[in-house]
C-alpha atoms as a PDB file:
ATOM      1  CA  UNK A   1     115.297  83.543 233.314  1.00  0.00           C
ATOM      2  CA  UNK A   2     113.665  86.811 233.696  1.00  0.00           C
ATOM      3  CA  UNK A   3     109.985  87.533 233.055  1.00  0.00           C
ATOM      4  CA  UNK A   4     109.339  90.375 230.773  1.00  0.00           C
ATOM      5  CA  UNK A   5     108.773  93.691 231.609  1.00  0.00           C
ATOM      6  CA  UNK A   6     105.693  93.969 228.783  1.00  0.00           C
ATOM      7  CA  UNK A   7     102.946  91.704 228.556  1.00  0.00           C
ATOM      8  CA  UNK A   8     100.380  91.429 225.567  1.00  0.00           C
ATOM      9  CA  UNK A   9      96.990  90.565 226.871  1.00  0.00           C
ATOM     10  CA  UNK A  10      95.094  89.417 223.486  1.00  0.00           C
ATOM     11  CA  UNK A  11      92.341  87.094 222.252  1.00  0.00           C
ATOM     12  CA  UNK A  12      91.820  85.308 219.389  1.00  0.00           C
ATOM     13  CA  UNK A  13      90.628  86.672 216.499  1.00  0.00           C
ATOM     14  CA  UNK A  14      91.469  90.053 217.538  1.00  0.00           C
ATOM     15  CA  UNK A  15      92.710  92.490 214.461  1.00  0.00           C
ATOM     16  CA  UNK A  16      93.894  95.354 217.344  1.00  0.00           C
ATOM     17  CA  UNK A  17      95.647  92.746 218.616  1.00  0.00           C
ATOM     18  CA  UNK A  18      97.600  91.702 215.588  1.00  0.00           C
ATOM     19  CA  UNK A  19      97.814  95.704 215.093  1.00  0.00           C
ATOM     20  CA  UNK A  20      99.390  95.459 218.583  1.00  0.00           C
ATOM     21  CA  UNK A  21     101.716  92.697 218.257  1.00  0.00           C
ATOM     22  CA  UNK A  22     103.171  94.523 215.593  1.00  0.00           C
ATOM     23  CA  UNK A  23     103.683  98.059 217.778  1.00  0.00           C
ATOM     24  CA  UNK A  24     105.523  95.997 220.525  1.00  0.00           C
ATOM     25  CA  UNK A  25     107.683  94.597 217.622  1.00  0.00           C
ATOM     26  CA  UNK A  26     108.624  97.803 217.246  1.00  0.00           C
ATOM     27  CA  UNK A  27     109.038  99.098 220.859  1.00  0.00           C
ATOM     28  CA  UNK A  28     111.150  95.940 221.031  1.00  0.00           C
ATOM     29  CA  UNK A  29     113.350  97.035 217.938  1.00  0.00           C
ATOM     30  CA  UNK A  30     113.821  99.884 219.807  1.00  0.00           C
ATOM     31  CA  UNK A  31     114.196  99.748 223.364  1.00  0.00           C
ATOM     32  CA  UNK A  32     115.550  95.938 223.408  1.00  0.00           C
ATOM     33  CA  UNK A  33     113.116  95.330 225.887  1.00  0.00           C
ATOM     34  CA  UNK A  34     111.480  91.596 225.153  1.00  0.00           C
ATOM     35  CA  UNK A  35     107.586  91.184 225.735  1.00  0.00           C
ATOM     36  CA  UNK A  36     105.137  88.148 226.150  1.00  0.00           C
ATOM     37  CA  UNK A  37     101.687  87.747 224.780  1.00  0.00           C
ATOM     38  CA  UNK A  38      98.747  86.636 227.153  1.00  0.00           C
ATOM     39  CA  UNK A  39      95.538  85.006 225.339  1.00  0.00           C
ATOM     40  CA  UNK A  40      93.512  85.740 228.060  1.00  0.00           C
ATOM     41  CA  UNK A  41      90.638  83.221 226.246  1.00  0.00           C
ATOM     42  CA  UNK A  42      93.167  80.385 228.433  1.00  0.00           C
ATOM     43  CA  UNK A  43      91.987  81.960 231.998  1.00  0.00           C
ATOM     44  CA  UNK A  44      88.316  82.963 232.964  1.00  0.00           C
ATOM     45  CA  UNK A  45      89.505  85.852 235.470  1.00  0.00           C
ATOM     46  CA  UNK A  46      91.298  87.882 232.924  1.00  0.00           C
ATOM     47  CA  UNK A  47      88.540  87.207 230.220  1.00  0.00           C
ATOM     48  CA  UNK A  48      86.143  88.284 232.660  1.00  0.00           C
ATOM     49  CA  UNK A  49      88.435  91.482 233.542  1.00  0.00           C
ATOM     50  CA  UNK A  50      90.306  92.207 230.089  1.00  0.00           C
ATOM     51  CA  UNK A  51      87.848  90.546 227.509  1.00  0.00           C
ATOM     52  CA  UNK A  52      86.094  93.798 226.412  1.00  0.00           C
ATOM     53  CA  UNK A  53      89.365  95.732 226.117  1.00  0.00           C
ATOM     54  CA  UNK A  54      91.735  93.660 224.246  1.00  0.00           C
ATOM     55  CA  UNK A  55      94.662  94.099 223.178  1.00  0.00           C
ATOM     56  CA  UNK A  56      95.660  95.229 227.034  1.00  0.00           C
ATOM     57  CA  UNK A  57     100.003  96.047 226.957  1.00  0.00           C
ATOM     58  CA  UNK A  58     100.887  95.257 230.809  1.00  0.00           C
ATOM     59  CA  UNK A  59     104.062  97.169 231.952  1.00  0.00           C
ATOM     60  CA  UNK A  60     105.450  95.823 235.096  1.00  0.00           C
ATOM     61  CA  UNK A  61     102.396  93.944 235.670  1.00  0.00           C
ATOM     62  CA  UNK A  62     100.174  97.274 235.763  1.00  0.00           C
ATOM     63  CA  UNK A  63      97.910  98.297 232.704  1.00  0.00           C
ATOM     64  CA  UNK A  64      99.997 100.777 230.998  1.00  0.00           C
ATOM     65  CA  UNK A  65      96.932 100.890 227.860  1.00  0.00           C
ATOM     66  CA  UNK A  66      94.841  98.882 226.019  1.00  0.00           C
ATOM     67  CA  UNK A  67      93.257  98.718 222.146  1.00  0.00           C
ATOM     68  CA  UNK A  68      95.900 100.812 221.242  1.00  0.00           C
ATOM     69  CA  UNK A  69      99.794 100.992 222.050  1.00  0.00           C
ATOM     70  CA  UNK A  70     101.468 104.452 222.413  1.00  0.00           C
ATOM     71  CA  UNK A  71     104.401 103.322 221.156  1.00  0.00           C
ATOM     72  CA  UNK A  72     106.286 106.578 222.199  1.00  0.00           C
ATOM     73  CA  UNK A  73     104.899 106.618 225.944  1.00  0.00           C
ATOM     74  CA  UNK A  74     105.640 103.551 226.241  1.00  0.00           C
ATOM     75  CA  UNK A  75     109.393 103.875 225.235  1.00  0.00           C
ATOM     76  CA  UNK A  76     109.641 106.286 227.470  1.00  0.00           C
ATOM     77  CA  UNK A  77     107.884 104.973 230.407  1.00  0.00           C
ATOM     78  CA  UNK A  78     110.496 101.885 229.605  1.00  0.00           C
ATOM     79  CA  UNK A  79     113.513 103.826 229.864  1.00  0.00           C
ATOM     80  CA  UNK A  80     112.730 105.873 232.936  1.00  0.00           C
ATOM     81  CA  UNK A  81     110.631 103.277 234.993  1.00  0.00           C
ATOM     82  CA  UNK A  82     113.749 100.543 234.821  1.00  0.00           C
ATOM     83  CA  UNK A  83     113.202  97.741 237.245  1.00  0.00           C
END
């Protein structure tokens, strides 16, 4: 099994982050490209780096934005960054 190529870096409680859940939903609908969410709450390192900014959106493991998702940059960046 394959890790995703998009990673959700949330926190609880977070209403951007439910806003962003629902942006990758639709990347996902339209690229095919599967993601994984991240409560960084679970690790102290990525609280301490991402806690401020949540939601974070992780593209091949390098910030590709955060409180926000630019759903069409990041279709694109999907289709002509393939792994």
């Amino acid at each position: 099994m394959t890790t995703p190529r998009l990673t959700l870096l949330t926190r609880e409680n977070c209403h951007l982050c439910d806003q962003a859940r629902a942006a990758l939903l639709q990347v996902q609908d339209a690229t095919g490209e599967p993601w994984q969410e991240y409560n960084v709450d679970n690790d102290g390192e990525l609280a301490y780096e991402y806690g401020d900014r949540v939601p974070v959106i992780l593209l091949d493991g390098s910030e590709h934005g955060y409180w926000t998702v630019d759903q069409q940059r990041l279709i694109t960046d999907l289709t002509t960054a393939r792994r």
